[in-house]
PDB file of N, CA and C in Angstrom:
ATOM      1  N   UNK A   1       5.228  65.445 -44.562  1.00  0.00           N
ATOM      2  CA  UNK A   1       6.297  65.852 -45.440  1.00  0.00           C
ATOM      3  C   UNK A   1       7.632  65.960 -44.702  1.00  0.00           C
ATOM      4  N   UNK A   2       7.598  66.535 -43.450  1.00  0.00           N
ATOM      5  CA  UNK A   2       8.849  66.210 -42.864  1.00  0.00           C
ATOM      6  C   UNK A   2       9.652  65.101 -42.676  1.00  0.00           C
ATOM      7  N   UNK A   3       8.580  64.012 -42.235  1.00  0.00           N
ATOM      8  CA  UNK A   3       9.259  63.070 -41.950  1.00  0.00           C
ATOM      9  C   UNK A   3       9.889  62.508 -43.030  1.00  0.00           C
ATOM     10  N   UNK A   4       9.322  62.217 -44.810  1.00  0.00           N
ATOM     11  CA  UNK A   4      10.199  62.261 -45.583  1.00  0.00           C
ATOM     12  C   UNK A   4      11.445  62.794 -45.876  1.00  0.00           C
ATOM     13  N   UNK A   5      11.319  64.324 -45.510  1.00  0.00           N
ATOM     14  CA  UNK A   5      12.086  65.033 -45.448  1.00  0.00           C
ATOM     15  C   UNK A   5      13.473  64.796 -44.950  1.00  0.00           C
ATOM     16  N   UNK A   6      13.661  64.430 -43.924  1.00  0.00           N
ATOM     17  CA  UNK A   6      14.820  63.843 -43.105  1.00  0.00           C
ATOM     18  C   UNK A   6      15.108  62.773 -43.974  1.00  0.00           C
ATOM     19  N   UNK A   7      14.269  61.965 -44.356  1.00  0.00           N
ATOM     20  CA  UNK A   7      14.710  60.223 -44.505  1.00  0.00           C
ATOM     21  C   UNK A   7      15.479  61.061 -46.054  1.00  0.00           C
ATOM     22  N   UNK A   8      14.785  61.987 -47.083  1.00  0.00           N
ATOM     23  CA  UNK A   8      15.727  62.546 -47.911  1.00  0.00           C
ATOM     24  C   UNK A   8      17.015  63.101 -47.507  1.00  0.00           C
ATOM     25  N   UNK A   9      16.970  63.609 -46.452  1.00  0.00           N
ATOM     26  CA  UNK A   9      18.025  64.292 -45.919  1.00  0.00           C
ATOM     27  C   UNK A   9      19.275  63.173 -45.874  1.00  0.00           C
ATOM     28  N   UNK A  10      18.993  62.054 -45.034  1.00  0.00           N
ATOM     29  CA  UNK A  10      19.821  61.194 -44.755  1.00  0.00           C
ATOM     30  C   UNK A  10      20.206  60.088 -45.841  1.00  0.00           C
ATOM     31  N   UNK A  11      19.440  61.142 -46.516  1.00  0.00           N
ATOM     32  CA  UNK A  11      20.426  59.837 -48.265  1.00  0.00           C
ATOM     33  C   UNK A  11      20.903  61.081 -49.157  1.00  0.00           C
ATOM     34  N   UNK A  12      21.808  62.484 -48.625  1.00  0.00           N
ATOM     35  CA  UNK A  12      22.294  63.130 -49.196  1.00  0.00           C
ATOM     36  C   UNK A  12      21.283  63.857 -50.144  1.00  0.00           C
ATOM     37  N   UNK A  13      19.982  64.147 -50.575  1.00  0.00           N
ATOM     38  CA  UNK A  13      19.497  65.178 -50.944  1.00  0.00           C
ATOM     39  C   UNK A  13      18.643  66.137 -49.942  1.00  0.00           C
ATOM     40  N   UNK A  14      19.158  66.973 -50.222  1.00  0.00           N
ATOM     41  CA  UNK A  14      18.269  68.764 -49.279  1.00  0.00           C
ATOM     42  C   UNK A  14      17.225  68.562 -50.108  1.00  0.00           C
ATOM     43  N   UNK A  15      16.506  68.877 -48.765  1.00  0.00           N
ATOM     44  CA  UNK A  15      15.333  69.469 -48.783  1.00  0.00           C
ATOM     45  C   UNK A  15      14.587  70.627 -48.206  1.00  0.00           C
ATOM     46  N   UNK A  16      13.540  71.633 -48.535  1.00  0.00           N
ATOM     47  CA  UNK A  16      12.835  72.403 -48.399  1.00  0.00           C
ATOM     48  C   UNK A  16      11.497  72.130 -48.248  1.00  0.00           C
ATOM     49  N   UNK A  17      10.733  71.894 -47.149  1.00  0.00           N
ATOM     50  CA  UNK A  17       9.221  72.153 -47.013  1.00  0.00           C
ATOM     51  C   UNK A  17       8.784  73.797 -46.777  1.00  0.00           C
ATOM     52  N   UNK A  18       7.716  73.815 -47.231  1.00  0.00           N
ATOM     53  CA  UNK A  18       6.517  75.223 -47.904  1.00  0.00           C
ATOM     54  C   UNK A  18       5.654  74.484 -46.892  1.00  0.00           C
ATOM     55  N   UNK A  19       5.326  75.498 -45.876  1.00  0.00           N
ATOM     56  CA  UNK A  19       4.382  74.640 -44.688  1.00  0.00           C
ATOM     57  C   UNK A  19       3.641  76.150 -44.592  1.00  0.00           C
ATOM     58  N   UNK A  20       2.328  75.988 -44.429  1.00  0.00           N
ATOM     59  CA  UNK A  20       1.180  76.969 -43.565  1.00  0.00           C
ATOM     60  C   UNK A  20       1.114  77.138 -42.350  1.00  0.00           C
ATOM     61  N   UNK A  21       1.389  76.136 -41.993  1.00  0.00           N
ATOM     62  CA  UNK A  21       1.240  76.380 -40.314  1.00  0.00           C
ATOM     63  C   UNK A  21       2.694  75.823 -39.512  1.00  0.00           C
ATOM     64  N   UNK A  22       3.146  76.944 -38.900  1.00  0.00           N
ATOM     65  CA  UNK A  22       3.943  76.832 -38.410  1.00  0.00           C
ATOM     66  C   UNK A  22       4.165  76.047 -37.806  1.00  0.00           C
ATOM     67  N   UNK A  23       3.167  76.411 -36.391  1.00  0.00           N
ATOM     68  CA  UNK A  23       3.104  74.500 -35.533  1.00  0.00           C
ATOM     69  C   UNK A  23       3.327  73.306 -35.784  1.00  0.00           C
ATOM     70  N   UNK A  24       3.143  72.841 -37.677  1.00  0.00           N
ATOM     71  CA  UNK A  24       3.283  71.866 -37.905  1.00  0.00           C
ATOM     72  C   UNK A  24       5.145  71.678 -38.260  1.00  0.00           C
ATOM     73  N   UNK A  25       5.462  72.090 -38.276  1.00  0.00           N
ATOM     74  CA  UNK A  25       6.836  72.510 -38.633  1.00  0.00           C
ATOM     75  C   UNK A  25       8.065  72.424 -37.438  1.00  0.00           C
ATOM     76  N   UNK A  26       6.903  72.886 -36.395  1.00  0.00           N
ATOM     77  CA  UNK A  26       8.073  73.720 -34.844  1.00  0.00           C
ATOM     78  C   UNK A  26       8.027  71.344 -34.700  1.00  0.00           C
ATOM     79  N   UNK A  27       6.928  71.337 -34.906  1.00  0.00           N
ATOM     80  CA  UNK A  27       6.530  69.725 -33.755  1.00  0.00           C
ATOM     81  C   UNK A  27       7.643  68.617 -34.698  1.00  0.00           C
ATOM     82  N   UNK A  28       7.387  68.666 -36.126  1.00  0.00           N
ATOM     83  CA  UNK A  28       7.606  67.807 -36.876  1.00  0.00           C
ATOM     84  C   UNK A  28       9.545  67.652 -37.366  1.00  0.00           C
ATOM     85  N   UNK A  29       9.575  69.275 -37.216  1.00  0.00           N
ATOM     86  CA  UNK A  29      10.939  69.581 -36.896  1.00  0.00           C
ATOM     87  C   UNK A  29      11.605  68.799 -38.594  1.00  0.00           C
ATOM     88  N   UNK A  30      10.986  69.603 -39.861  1.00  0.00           N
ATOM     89  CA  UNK A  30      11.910  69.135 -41.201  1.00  0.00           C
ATOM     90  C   UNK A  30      12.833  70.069 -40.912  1.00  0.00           C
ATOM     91  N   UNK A  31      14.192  69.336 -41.982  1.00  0.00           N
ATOM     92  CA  UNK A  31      15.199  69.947 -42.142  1.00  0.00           C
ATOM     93  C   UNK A  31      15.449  71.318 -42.125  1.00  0.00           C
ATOM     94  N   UNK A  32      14.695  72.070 -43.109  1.00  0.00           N
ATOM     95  CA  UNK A  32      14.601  73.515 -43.520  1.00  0.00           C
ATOM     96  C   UNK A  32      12.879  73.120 -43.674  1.00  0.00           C
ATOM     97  N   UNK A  33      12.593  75.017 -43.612  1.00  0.00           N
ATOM     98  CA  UNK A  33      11.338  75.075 -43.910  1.00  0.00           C
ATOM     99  C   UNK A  33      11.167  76.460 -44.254  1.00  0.00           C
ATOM    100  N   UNK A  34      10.591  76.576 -45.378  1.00  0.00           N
ATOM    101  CA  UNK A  34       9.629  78.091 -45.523  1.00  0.00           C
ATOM    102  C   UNK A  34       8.295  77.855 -45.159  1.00  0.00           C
ATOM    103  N   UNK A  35       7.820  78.778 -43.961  1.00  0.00           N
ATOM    104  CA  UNK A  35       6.644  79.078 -43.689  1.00  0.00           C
ATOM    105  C   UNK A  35       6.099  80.010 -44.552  1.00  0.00           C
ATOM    106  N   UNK A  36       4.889  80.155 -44.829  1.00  0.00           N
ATOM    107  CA  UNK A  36       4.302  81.032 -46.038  1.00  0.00           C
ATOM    108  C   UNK A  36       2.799  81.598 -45.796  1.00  0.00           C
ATOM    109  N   UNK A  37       2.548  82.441 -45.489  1.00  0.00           N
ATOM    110  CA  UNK A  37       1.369  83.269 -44.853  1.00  0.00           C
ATOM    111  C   UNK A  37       0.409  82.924 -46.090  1.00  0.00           C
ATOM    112  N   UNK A  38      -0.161  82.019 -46.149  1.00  0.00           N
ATOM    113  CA  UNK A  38      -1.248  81.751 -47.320  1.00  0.00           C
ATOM    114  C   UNK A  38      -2.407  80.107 -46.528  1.00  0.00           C
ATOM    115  N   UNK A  39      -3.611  80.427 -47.073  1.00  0.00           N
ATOM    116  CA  UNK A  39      -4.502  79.418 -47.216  1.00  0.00           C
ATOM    117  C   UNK A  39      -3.771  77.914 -47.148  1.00  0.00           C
ATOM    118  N   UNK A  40      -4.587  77.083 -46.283  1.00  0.00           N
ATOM    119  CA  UNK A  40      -4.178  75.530 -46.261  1.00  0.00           C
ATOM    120  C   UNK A  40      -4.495  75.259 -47.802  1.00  0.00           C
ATOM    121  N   UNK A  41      -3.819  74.375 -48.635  1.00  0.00           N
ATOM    122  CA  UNK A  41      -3.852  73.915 -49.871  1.00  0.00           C
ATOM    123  C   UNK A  41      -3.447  74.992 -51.027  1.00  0.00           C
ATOM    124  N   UNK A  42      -2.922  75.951 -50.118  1.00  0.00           N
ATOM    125  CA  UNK A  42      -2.275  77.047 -51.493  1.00  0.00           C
ATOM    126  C   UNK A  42      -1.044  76.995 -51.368  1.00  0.00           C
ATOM    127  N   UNK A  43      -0.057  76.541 -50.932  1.00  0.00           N
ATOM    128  CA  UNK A  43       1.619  76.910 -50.551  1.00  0.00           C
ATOM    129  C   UNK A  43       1.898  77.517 -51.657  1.00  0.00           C
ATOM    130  N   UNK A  44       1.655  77.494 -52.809  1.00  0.00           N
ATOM    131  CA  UNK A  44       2.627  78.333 -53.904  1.00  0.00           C
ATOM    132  C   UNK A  44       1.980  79.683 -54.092  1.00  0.00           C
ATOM    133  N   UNK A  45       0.543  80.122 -53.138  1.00  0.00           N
ATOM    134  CA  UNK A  45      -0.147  81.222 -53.785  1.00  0.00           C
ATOM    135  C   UNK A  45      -1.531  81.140 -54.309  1.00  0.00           C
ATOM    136  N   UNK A  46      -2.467  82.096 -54.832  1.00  0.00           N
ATOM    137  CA  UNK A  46      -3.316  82.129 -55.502  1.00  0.00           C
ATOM    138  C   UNK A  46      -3.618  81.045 -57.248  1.00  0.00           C
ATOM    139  N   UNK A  47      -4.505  80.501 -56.956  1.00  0.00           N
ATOM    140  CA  UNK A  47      -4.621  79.553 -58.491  1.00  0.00           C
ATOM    141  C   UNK A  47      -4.110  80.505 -59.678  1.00  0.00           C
ATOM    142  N   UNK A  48      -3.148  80.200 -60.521  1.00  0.00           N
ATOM    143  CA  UNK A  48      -3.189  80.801 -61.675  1.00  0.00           C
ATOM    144  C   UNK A  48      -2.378  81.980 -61.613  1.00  0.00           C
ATOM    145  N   UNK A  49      -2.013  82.344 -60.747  1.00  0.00           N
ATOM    146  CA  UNK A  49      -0.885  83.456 -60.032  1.00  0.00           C
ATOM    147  C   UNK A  49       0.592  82.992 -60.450  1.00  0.00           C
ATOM    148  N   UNK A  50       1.303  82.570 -61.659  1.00  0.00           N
ATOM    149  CA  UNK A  50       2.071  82.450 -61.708  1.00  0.00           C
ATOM    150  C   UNK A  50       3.298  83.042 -61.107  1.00  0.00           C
ATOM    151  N   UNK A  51       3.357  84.579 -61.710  1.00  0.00           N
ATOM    152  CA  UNK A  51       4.572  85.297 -60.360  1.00  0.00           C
ATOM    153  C   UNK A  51       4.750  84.921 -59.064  1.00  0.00           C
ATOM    154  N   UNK A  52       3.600  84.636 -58.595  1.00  0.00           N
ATOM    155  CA  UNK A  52       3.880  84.676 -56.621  1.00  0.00           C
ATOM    156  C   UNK A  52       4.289  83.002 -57.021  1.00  0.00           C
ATOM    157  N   UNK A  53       4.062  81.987 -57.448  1.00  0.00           N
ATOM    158  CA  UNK A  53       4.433  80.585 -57.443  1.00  0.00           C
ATOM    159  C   UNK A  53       5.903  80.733 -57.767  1.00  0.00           C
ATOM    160  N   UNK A  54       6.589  81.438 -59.130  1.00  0.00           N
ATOM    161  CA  UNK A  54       7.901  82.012 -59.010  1.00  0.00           C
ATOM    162  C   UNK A  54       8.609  82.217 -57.846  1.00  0.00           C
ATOM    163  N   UNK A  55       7.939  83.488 -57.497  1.00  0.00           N
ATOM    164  CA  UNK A  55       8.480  84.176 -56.203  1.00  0.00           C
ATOM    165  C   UNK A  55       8.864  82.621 -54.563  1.00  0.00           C
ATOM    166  N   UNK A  56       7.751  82.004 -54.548  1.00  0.00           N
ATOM    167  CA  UNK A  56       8.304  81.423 -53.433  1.00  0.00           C
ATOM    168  C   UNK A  56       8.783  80.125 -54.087  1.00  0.00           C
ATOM    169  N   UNK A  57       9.130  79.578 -54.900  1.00  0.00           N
ATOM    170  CA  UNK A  57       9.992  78.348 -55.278  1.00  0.00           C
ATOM    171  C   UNK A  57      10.959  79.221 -55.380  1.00  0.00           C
ATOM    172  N   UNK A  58      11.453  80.666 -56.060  1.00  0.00           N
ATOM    173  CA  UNK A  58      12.854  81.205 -55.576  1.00  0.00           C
ATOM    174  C   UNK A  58      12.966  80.991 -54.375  1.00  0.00           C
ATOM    175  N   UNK A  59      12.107  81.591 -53.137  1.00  0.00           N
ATOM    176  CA  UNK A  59      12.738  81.562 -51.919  1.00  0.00           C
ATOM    177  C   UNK A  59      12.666  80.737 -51.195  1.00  0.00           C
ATOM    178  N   UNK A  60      12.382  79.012 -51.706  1.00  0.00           N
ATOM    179  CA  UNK A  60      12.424  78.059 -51.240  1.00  0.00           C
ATOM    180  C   UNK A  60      13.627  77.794 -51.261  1.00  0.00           C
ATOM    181  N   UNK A  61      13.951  77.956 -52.579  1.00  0.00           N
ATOM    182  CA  UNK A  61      15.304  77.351 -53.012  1.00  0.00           C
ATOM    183  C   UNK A  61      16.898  78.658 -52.523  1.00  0.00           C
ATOM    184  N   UNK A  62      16.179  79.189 -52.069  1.00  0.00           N
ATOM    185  CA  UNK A  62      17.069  80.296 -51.270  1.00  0.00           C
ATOM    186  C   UNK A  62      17.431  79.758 -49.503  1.00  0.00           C
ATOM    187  N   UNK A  63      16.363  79.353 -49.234  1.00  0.00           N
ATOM    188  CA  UNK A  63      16.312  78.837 -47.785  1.00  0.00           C
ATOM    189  C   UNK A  63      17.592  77.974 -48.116  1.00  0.00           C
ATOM    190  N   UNK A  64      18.003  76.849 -49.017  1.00  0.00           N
ATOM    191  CA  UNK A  64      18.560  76.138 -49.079  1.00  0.00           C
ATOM    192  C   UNK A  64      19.852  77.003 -48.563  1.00  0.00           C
ATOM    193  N   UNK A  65      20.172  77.952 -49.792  1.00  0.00           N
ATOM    194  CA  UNK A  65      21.534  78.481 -49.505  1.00  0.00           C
ATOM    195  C   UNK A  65      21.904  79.335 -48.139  1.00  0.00           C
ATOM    196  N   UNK A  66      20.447  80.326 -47.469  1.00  0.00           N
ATOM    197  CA  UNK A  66      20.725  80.816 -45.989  1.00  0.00           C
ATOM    198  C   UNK A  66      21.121  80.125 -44.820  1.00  0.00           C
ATOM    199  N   UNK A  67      20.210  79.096 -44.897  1.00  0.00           N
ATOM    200  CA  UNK A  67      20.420  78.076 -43.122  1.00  0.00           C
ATOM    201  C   UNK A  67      21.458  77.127 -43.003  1.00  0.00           C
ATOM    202  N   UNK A  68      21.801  77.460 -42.061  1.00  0.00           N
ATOM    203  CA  UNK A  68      23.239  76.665 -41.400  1.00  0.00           C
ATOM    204  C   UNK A  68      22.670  75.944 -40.138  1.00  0.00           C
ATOM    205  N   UNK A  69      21.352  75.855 -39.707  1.00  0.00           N
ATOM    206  CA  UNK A  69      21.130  75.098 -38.553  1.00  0.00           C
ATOM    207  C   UNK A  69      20.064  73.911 -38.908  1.00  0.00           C
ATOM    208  N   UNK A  70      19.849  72.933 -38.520  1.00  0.00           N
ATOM    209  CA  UNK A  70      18.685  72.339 -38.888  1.00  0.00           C
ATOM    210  C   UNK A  70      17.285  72.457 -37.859  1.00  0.00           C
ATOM    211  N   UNK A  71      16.353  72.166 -38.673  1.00  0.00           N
ATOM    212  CA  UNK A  71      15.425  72.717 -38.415  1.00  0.00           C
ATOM    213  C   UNK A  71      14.638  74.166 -38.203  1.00  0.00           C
ATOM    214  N   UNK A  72      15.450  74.466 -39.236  1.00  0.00           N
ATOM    215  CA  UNK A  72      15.501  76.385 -39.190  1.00  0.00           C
ATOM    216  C   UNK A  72      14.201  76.611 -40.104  1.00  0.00           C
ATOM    217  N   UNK A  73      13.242  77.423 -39.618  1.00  0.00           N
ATOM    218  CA  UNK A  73      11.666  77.764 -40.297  1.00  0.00           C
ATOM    219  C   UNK A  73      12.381  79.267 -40.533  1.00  0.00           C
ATOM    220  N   UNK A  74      12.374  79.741 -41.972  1.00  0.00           N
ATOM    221  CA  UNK A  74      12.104  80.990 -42.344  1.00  0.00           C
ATOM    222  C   UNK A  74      11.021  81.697 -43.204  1.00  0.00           C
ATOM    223  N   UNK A  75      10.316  82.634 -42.662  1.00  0.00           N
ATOM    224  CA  UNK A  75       9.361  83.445 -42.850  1.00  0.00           C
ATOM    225  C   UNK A  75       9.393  84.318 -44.538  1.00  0.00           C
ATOM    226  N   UNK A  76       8.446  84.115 -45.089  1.00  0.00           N
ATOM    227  CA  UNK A  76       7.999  84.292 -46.448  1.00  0.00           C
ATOM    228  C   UNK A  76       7.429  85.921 -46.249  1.00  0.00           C
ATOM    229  N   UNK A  77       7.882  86.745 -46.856  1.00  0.00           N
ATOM    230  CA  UNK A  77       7.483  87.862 -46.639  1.00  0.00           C
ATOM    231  C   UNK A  77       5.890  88.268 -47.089  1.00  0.00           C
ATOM    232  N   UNK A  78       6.240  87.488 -48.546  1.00  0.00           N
ATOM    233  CA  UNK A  78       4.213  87.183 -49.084  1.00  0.00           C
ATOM    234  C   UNK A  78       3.501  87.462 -48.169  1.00  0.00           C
ATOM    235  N   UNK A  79       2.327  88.196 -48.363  1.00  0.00           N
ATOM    236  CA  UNK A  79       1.130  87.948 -47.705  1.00  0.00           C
ATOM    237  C   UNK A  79      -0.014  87.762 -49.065  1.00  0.00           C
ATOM    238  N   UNK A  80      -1.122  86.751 -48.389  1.00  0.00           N
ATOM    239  CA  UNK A  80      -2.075  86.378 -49.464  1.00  0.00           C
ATOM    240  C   UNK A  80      -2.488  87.519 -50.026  1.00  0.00           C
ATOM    241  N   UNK A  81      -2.656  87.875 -51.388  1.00  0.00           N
ATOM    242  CA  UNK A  81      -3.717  88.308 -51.709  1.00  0.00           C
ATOM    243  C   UNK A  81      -5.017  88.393 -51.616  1.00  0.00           C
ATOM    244  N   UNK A  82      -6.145  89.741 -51.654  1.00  0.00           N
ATOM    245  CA  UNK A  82      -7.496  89.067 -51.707  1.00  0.00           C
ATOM    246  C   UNK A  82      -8.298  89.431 -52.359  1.00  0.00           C
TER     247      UNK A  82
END
């Protein structure tokens, strides 16, 4: 997803990746990124959890407006439910 990411970048649309694992993020180095303390194959949250899917597409789309550096990973306060 990063590497799309950039190639979006460099035709004038921002982007935001929702990544689980950080590492993949620090190496791959997308534009912006929300990291998100949840299960591989959940980035938005619990199945059927509408609020928390709310909650982090707001603060995806928030990352947009905070970071001024590229490649800036910011931390999702979420923690999974269980």
């Amino acid at each position: 997803m990063g590497l799309i990411a950039r190639v979006l970048e460099e035709s004038g649309i921002s982007t935001v990746c929702i990544v689980m694992r950080r590492e993949v993020a620090q190496n791959v180095k997308p534009p912006r990124t929300l990291f998100v303390h949840f299960p591989l194959g959940a980035p938005l949250g619990p199945s059927k959890d509408t609020e928390t899917h709310r909650t982090v597409i707001r603060q995806a789309l928030e990352v947009l407006e905070i970071t001024q550096e590229p490649g800036a990973i910011v931390d999702s306060p979420l923690l999974w439910k269980r």
